[in-house]
N, C-alpha and C. Protein backbone atom coordinates (compact mmCIF):
# COMPACT_ATOMS: atom_id res chain seq x y z
N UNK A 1 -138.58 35.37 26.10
CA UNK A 1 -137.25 35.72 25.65
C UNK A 1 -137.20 35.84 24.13
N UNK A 2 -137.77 34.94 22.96
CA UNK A 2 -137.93 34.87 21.75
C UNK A 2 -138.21 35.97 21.24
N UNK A 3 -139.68 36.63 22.22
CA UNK A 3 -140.48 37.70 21.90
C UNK A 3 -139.62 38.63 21.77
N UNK A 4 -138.70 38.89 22.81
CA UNK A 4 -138.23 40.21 23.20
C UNK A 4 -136.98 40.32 21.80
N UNK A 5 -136.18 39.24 21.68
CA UNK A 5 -135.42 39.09 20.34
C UNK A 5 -136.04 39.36 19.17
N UNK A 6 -137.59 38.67 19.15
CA UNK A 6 -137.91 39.05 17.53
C UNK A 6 -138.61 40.76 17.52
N UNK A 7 -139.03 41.26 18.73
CA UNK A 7 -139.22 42.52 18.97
C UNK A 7 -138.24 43.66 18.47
N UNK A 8 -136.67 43.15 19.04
CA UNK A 8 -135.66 43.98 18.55
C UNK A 8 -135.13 44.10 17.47
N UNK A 9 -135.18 42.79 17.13
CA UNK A 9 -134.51 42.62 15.50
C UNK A 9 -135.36 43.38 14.79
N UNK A 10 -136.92 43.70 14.87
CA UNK A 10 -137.78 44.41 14.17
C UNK A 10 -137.69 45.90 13.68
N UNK A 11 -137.10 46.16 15.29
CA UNK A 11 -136.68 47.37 15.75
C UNK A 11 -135.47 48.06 14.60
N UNK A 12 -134.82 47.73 14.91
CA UNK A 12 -133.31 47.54 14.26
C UNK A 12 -133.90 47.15 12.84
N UNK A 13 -134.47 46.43 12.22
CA UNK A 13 -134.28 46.37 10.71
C UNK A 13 -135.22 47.81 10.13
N UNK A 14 -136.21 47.79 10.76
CA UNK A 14 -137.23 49.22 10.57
C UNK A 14 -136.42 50.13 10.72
N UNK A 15 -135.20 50.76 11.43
CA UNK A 15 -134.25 51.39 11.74
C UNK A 15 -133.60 51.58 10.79
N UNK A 16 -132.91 50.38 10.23
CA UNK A 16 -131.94 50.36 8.92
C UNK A 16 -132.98 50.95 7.66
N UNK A 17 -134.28 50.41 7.83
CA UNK A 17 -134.93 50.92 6.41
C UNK A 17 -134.61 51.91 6.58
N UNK A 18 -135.23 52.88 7.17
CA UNK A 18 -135.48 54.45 7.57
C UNK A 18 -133.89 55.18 7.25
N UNK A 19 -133.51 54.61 7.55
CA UNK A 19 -131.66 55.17 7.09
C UNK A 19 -131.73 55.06 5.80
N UNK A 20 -131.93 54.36 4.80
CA UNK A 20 -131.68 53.33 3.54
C UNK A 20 -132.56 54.45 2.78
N UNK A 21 -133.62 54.59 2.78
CA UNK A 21 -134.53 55.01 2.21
C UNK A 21 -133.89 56.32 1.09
N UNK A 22 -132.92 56.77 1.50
CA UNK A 22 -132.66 57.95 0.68
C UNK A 22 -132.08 56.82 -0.72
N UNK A 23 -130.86 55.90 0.08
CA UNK A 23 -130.47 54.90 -1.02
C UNK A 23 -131.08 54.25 -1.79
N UNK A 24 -132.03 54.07 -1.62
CA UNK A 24 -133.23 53.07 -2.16
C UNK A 24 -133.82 53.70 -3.16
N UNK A 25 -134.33 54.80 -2.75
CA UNK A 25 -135.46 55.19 -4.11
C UNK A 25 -134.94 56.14 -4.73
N UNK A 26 -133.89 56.52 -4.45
CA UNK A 26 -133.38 57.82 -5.70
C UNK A 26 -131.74 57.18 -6.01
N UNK A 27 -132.10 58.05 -7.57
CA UNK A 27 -131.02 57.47 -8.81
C UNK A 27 -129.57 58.05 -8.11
N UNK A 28 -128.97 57.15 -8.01
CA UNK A 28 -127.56 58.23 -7.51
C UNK A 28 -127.79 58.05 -6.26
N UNK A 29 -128.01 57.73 -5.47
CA UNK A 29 -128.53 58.59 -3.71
C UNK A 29 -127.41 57.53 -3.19
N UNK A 30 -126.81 58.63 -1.79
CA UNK A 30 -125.87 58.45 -1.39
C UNK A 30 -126.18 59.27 0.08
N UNK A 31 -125.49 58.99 1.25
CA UNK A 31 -125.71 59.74 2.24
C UNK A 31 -124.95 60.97 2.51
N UNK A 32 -125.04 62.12 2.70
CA UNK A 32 -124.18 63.57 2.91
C UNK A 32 -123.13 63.21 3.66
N UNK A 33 -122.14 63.99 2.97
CA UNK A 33 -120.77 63.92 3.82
C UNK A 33 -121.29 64.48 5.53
N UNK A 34 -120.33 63.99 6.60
CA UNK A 34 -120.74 64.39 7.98
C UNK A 34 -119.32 64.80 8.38
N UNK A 35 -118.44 64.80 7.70
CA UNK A 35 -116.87 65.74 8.02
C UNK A 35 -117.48 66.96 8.14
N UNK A 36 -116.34 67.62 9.11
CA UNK A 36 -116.61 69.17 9.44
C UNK A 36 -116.33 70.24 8.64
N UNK A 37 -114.56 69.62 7.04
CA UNK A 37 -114.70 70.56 6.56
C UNK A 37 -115.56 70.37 5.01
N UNK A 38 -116.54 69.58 5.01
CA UNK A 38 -117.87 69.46 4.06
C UNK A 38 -118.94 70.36 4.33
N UNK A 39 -119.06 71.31 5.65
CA UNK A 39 -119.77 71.98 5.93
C UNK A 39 -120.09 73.30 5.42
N UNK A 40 -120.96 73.48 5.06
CA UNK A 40 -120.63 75.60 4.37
C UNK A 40 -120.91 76.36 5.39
N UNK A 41 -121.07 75.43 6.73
CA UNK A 41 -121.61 76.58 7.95
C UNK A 41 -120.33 76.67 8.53
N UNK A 42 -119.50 75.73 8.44
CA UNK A 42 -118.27 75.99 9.15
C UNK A 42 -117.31 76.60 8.38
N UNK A 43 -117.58 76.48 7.13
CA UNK A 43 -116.41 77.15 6.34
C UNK A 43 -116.05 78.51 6.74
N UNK A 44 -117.72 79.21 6.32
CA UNK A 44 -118.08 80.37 6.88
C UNK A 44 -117.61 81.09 8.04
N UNK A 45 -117.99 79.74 9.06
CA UNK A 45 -117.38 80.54 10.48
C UNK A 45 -115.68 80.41 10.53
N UNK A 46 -115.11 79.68 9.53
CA UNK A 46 -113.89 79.43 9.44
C UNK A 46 -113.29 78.07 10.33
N UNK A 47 -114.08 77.47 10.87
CA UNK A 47 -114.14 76.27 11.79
C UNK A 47 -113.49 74.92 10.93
N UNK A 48 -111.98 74.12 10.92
CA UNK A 48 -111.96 73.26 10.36
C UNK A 48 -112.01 72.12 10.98
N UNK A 49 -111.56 70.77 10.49
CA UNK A 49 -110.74 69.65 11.26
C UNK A 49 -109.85 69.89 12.14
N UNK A 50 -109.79 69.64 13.64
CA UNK A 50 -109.24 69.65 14.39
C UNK A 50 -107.54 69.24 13.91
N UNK A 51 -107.91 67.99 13.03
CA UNK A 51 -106.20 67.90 12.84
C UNK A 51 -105.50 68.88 11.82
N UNK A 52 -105.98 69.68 10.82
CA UNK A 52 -105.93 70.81 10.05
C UNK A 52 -105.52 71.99 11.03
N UNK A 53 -106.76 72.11 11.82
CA UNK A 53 -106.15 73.49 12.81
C UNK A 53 -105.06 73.10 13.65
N UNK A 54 -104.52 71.91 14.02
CA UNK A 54 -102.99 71.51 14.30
C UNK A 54 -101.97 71.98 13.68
N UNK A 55 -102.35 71.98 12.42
CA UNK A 55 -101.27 71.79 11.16
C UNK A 55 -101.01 72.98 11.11
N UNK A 56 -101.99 74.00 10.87
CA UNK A 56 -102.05 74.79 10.38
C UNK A 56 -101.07 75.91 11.84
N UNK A 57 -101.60 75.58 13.21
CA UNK A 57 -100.45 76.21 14.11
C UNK A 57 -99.38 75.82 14.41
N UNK A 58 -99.10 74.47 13.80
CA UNK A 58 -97.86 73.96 13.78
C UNK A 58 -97.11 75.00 13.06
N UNK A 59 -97.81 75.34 12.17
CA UNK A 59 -96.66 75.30 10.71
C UNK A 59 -96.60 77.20 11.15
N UNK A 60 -97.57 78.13 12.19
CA UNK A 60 -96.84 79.29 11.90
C UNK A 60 -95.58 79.63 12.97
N UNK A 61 -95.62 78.43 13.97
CA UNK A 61 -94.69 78.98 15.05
C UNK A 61 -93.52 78.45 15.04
N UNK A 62 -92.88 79.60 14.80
CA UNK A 62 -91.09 79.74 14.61
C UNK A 62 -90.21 78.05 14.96
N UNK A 63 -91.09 77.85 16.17
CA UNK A 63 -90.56 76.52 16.65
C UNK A 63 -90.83 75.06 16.24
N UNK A 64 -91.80 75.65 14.70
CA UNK A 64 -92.52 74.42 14.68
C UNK A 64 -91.44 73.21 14.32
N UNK A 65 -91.97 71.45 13.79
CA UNK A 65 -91.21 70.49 13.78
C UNK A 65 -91.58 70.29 12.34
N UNK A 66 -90.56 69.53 11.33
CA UNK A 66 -90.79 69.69 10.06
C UNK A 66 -91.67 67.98 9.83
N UNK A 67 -92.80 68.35 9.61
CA UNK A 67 -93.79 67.16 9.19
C UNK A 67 -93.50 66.54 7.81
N UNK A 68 -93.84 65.14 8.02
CA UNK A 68 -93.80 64.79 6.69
C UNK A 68 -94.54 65.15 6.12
């Protein structure tokens, strides 16, 4: 049972390095935005935030509701 715990924890911290690594050795380093409208592939295709493309059909139909 010990084994199998100190097996995972191994797992999992080797894991975290491998993530870290950009943070670690470079000046500044930070991980890339993962929002959809940070993307230049979606910009492109015109693809935003789901709650944006809400907003955005809220706000052209005649019926819409006045948001704060």
């Amino acid at each position: 049972m010990i084994e199998l715990l100190l097996v995972s924890t191994l797992i999992i911290a080797i894991g975290m390095a491998f993530l870290c690594v950009k943070l670690i050795f470079r000046k500044n380093g930070s991980f890339s935005s993962q929002h959809i409208h940070d993307s230049e592939a979606m910009k492109e295709r015109g693809i935003h935030c789901v709650m944006d493309q809400d907003r955005e059909m809220r706000a052209k139909s005649r019926f819409a509701v006045n948001e704060r």
